[in-house]
PDB file of N, CA and C in Angstrom:
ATOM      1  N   UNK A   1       4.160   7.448 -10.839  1.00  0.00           N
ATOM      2  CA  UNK A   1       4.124   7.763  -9.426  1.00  0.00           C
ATOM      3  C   UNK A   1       4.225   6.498  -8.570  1.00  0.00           C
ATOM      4  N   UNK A   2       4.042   5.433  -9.259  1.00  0.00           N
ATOM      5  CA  UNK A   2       3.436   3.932  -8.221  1.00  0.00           C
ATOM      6  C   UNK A   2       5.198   3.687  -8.059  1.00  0.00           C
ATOM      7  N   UNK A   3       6.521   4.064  -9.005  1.00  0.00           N
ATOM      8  CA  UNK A   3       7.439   3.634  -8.765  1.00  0.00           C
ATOM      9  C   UNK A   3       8.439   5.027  -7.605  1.00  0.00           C
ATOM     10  N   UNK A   4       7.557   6.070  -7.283  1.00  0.00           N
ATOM     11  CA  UNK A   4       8.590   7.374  -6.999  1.00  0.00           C
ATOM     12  C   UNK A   4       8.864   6.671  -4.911  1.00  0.00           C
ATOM     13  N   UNK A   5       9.794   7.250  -4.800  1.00  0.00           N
ATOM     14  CA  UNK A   5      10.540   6.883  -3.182  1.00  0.00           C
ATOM     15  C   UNK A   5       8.875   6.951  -2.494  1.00  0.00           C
ATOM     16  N   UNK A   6       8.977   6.779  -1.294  1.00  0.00           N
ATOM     17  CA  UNK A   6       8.140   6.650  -0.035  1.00  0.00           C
ATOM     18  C   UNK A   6       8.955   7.584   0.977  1.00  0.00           C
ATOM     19  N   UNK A   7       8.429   8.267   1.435  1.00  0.00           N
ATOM     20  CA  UNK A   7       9.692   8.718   2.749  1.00  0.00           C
ATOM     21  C   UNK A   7       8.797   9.341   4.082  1.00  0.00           C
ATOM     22  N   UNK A   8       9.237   8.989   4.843  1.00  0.00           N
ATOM     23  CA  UNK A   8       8.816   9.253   6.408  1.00  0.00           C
ATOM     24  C   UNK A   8       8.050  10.618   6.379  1.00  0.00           C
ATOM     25  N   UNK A   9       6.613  10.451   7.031  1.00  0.00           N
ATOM     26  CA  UNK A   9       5.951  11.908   7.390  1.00  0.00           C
ATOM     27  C   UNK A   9       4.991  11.310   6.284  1.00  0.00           C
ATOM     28  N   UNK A  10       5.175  10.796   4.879  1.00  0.00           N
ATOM     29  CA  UNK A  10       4.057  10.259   4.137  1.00  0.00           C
ATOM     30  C   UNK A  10       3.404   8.867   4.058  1.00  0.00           C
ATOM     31  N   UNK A  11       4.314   8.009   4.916  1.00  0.00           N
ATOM     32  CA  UNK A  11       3.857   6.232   4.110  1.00  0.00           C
ATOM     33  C   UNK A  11       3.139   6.187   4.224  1.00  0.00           C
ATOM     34  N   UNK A  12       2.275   6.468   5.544  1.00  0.00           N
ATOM     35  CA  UNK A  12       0.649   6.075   5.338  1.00  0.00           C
ATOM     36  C   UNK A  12      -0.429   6.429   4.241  1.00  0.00           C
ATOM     37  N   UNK A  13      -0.532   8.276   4.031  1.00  0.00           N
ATOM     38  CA  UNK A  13      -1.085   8.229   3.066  1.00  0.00           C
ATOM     39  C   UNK A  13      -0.416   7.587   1.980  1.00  0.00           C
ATOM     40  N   UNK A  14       0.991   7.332   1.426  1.00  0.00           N
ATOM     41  CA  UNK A  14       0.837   6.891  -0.449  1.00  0.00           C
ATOM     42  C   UNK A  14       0.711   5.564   0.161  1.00  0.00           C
ATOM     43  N   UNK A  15       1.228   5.020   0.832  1.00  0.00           N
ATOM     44  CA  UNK A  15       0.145   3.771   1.050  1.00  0.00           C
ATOM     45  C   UNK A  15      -1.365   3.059   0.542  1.00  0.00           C
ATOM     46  N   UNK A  16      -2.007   4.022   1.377  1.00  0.00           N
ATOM     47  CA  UNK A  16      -3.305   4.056   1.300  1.00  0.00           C
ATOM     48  C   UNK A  16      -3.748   4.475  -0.316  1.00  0.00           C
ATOM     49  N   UNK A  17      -2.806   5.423  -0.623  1.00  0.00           N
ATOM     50  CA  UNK A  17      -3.416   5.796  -2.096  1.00  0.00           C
ATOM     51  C   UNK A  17      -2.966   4.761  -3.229  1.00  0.00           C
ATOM     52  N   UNK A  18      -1.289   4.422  -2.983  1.00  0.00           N
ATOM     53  CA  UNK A  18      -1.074   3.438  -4.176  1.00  0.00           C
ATOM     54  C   UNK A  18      -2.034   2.078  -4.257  1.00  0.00           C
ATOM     55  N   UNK A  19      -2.368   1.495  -2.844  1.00  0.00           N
ATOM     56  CA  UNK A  19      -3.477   0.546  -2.369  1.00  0.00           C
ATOM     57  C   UNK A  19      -4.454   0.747  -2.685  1.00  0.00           C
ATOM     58  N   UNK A  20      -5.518   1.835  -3.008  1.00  0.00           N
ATOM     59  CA  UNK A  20      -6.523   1.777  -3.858  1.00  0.00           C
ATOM     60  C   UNK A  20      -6.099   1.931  -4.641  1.00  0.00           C
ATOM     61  N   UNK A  21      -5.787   2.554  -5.511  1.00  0.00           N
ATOM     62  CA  UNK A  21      -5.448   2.716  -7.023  1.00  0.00           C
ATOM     63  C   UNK A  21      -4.889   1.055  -7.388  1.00  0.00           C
ATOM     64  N   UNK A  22      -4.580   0.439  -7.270  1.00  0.00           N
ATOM     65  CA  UNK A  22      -3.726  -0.791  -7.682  1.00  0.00           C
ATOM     66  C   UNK A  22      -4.781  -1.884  -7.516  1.00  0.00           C
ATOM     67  N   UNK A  23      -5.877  -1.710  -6.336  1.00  0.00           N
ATOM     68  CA  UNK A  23      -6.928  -2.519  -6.147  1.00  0.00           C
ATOM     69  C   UNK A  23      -8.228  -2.522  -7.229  1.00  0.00           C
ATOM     70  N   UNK A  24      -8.152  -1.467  -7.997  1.00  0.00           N
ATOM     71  CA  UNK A  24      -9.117  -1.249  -8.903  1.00  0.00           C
ATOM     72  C   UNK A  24      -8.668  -2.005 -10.206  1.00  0.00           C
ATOM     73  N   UNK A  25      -7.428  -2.554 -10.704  1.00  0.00           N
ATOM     74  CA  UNK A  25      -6.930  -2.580 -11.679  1.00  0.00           C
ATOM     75  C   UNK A  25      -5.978  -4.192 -11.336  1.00  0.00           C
ATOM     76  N   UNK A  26      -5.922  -4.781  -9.964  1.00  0.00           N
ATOM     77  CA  UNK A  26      -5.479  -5.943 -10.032  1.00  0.00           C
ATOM     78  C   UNK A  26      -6.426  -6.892  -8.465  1.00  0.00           C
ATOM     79  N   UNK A  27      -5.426  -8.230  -8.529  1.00  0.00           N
ATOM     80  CA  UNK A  27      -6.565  -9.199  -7.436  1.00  0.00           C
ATOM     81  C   UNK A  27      -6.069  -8.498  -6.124  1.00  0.00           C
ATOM     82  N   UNK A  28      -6.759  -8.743  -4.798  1.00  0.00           N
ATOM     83  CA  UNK A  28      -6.100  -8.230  -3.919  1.00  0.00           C
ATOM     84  C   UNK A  28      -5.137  -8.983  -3.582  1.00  0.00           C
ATOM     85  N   UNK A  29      -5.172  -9.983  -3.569  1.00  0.00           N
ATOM     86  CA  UNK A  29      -3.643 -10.663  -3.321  1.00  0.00           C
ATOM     87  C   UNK A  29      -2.241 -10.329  -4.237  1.00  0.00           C
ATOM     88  N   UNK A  30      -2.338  -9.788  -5.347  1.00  0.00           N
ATOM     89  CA  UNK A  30      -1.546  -8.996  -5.908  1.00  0.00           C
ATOM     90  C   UNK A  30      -1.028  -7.668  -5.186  1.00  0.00           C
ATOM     91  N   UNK A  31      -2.167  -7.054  -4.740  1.00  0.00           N
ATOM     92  CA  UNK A  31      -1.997  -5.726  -4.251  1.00  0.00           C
ATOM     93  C   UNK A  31      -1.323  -6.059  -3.248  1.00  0.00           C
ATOM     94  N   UNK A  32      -1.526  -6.832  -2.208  1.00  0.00           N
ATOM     95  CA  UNK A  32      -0.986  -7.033  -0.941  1.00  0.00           C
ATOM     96  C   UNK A  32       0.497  -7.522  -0.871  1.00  0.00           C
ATOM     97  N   UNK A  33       0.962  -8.100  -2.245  1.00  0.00           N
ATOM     98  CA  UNK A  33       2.382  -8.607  -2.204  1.00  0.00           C
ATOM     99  C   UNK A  33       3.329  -7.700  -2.877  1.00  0.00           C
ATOM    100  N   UNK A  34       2.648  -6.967  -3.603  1.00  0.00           N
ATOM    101  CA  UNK A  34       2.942  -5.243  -4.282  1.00  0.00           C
ATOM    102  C   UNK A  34       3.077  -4.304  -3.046  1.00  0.00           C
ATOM    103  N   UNK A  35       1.827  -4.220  -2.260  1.00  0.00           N
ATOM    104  CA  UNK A  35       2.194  -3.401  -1.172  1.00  0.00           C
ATOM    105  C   UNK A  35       3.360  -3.346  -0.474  1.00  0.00           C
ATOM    106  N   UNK A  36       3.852  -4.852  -0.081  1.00  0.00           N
ATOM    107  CA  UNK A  36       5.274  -5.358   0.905  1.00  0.00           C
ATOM    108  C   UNK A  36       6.453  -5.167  -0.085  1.00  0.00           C
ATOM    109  N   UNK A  37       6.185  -5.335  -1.202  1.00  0.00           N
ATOM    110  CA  UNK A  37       7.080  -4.826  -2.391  1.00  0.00           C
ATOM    111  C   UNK A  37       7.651  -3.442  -2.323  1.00  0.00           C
ATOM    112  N   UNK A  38       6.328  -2.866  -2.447  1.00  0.00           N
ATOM    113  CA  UNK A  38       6.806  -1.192  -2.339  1.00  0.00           C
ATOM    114  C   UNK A  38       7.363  -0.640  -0.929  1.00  0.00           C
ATOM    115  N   UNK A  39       6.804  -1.251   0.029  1.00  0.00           N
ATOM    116  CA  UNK A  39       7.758  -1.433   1.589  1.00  0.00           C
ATOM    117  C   UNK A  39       9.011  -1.464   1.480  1.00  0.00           C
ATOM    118  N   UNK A  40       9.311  -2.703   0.778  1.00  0.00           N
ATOM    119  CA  UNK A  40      10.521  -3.063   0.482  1.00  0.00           C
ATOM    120  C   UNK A  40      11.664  -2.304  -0.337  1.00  0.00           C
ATOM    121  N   UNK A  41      11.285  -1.922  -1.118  1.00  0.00           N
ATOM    122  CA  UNK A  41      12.245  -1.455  -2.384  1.00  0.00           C
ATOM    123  C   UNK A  41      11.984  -0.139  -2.261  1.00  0.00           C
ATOM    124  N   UNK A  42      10.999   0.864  -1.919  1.00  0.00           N
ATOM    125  CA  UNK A  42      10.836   1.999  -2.205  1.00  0.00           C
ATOM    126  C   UNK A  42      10.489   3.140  -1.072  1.00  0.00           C
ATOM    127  N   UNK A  43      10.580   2.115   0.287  1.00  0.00           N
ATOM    128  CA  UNK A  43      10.451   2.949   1.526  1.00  0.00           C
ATOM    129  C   UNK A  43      11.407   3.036   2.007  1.00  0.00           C
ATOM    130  N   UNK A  44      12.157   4.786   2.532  1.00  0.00           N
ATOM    131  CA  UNK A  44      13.661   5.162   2.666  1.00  0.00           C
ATOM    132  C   UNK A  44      13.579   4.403   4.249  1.00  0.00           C
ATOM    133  N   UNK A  45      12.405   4.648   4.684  1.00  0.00           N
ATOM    134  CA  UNK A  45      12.191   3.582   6.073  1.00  0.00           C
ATOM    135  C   UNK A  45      11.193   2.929   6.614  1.00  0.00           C
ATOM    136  N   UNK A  46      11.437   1.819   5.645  1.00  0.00           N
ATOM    137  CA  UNK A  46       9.745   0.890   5.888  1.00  0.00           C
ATOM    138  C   UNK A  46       9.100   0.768   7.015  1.00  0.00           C
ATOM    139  N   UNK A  47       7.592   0.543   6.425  1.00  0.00           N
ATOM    140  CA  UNK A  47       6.874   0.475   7.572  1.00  0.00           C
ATOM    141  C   UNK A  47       7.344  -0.623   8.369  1.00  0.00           C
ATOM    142  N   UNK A  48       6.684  -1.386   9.726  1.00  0.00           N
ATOM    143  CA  UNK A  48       6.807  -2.734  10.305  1.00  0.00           C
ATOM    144  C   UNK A  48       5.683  -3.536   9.527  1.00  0.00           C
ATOM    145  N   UNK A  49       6.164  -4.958   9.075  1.00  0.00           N
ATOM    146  CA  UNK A  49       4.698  -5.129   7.911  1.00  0.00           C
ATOM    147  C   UNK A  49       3.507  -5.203   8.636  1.00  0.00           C
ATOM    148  N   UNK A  50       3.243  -5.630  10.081  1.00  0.00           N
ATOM    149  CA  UNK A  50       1.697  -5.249  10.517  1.00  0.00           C
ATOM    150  C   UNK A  50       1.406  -4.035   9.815  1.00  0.00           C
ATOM    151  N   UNK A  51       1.975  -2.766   9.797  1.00  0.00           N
ATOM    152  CA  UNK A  51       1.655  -1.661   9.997  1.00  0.00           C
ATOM    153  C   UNK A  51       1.257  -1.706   8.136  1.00  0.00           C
ATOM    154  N   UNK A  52       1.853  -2.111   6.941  1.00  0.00           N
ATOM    155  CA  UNK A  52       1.229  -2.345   5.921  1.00  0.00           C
ATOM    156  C   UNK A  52       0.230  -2.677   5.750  1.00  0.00           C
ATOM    157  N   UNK A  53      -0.229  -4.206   6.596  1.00  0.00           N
ATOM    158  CA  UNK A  53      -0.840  -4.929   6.613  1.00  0.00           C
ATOM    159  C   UNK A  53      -2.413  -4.233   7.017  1.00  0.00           C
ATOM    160  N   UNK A  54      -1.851  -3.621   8.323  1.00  0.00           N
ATOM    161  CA  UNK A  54      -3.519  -2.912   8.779  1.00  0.00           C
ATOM    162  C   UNK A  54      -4.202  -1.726   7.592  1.00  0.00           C
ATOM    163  N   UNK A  55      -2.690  -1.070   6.573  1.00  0.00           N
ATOM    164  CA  UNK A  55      -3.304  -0.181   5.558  1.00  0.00           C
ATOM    165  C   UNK A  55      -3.859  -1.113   4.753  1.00  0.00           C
ATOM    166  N   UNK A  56      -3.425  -2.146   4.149  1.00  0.00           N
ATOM    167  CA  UNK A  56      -4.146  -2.942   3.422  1.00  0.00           C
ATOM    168  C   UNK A  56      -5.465  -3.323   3.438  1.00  0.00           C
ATOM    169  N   UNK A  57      -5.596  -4.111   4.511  1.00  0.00           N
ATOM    170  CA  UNK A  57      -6.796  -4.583   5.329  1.00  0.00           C
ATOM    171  C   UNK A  57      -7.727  -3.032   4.885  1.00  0.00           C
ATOM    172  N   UNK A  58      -7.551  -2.076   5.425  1.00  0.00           N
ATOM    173  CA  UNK A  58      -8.568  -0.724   5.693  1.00  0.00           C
ATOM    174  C   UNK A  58      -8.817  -0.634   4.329  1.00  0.00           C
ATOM    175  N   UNK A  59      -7.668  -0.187   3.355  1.00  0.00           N
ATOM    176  CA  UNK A  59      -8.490   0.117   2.228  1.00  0.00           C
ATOM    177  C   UNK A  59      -9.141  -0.799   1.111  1.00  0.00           C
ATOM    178  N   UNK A  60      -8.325  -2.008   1.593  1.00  0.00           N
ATOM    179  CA  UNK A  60      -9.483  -3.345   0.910  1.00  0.00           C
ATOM    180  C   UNK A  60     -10.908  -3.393   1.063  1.00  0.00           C
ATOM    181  N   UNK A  61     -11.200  -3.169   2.582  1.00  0.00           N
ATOM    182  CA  UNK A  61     -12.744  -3.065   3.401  1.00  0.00           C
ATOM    183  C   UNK A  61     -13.153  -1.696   2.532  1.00  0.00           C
ATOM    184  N   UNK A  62     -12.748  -0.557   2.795  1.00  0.00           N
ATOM    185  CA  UNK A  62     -13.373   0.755   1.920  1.00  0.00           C
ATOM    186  C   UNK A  62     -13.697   0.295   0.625  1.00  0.00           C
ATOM    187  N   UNK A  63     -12.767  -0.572  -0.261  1.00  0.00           N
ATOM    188  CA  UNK A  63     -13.244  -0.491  -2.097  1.00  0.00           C
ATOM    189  C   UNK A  63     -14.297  -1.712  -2.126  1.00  0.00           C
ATOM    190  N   UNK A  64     -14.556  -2.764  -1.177  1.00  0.00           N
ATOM    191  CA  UNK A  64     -15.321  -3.513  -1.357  1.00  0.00           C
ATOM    192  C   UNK A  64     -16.358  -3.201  -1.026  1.00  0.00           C
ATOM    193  N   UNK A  65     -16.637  -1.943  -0.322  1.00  0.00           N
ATOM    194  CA  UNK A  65     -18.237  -1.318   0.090  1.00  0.00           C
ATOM    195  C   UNK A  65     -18.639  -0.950  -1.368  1.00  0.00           C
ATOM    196  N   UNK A  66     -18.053  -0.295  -1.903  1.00  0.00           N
ATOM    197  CA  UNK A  66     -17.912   0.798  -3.594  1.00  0.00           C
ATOM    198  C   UNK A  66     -18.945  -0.056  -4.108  1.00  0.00           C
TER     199      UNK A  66
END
């Protein structure tokens, strides 16, 4: 699933979901260059990277409460 398209009406949530899931299992600085990755290569219309960036940020803060 971490490799299937992205497409408009969803990025935020698989965003948010591939971003935790990937945070449990690598550093966050991995996740965060994975995130712009999957922007890149797998969104039919990427986000603007702030707009990654602020999903990042959010669900980094959520798994570090855990």
């Amino acid at each position: 699933r971490l490799t299937d398209p992205i497409v408009k009406g969803s990025r935020n949530d698989e965003f948010a979901s591939r971003i935790g899931y990937l945070l449990k299992i690598h550093s966050p600085q991995e996740v965060y260059d994975l995130a712009h990755h999957m922007n890149n290569t797998l969104t039919t219309e990427p986000l603007e990277r702030k707009e990654v960036d602020t999903v990042f940020c959010s669900i980094l803060k959520r798994e570090l409460r855990k």
